[in-house]
Protein backbone atom coordinates (compact mmCIF):
# COMPACT_ATOMS: atom_id res chain seq x y z
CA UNK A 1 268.79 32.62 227.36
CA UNK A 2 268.60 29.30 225.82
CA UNK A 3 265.13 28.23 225.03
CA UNK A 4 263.45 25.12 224.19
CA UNK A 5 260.25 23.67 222.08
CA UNK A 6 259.18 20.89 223.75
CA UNK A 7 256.84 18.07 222.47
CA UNK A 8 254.80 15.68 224.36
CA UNK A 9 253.66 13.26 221.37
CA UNK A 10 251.71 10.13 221.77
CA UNK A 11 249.89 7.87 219.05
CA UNK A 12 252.39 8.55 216.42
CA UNK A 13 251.27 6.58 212.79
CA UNK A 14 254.52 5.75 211.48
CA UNK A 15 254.28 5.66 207.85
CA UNK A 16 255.67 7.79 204.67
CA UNK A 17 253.93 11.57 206.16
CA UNK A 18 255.79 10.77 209.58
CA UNK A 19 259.04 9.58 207.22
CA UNK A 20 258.89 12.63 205.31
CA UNK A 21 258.65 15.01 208.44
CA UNK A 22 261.28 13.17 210.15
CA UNK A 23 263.54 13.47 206.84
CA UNK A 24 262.72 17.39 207.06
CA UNK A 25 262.83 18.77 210.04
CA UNK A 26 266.53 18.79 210.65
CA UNK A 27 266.96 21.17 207.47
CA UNK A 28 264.66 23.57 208.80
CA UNK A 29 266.35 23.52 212.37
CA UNK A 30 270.01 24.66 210.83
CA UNK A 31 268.82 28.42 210.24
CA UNK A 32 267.89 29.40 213.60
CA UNK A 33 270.36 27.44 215.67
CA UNK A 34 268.46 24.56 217.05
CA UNK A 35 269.56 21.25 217.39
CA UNK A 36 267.56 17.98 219.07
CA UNK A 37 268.86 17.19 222.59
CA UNK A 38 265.75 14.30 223.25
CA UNK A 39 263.85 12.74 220.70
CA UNK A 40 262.23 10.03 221.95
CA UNK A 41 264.57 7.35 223.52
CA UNK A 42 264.03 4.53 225.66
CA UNK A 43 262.76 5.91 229.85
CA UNK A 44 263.89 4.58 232.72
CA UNK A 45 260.58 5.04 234.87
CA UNK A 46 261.41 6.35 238.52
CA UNK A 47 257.93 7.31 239.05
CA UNK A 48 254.11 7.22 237.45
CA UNK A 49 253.65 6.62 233.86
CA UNK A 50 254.26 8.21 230.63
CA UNK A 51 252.43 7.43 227.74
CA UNK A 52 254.16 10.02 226.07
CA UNK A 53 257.19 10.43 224.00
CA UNK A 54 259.51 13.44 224.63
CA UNK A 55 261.26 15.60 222.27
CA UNK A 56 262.79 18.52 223.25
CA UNK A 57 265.08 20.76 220.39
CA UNK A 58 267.62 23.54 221.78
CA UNK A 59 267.50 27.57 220.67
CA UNK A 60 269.83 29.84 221.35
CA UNK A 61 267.03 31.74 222.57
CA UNK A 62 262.68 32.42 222.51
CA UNK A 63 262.98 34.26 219.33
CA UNK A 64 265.15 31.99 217.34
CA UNK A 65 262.51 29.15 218.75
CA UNK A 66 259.71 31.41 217.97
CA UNK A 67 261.26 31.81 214.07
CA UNK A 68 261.90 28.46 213.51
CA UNK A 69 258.04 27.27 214.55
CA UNK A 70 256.86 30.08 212.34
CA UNK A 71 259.32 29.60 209.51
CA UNK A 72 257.62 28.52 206.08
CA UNK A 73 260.19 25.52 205.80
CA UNK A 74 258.36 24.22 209.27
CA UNK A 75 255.09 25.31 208.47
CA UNK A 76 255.37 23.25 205.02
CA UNK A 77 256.10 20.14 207.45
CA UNK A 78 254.16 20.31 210.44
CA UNK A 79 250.98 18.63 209.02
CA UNK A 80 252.54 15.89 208.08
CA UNK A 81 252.80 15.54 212.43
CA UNK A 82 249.46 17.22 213.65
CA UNK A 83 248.10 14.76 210.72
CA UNK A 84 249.34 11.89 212.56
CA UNK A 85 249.90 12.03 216.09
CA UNK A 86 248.41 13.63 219.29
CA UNK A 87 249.98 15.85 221.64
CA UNK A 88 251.65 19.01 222.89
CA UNK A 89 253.93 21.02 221.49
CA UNK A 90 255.03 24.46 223.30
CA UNK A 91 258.19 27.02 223.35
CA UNK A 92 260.12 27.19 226.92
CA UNK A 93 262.88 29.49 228.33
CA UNK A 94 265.66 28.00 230.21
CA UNK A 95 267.30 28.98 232.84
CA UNK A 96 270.95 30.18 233.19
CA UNK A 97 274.02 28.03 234.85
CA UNK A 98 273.98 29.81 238.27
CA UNK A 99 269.94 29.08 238.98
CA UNK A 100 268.95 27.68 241.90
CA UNK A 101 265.54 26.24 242.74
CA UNK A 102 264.82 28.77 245.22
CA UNK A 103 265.07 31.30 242.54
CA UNK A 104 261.70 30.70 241.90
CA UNK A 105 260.23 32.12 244.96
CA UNK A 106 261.64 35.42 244.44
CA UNK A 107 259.92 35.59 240.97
């Protein structure tokens, strides 16, 4: 089942730790399959607020997800973010092409 880590980022300090991180990442995504499918990107507000930006990055499943947010190469980066921005980051399953959103109620 595809999975996803998800960030919720806010007060990002652009400057040369967020450059390197950003010039990383994408090597230590390769190995376990993911790949960005948001990062950020201009919203078109339907409803509230977000003060947020959103980056989501596709795994082929938990475990890859798991092993890439455990993975030395990422854990040699990921200061270089918690040391300048604030947020959420977390690890999500999908859900396969036939769900419905009664599915849930069953669970």
């Amino acid at each position: 089942m595809r999975s996803y880590a998800v960030g919720y980022l806010k007060n990002v300090e652009m400057g040369r730790d967020i450059e390197t991180y950003l010039e990383a990442i994408d090597g230590t995504l390769a190995l376990f399959g993911g790949r960005f499918v948001i990062h950020g990107g201009k919203k078109h507000m339907l409803e509230g607020q977000v003060e947020t930006d959103l980056i989501v990055i596709e795994f082929p499943d938990l475990q890859s997800a798991q092993a890439w947010y455990d993975s030395a190469a990422y854990q040699a980066i990921i200061d270089y973010r918690l040391n300048n921005s604030d947020g959420q980051v977390f690890l999500i399953e999908g859900v396969d092409v036939t769900h419905k959103a009664t599915d849930i109620l069953a669970a």
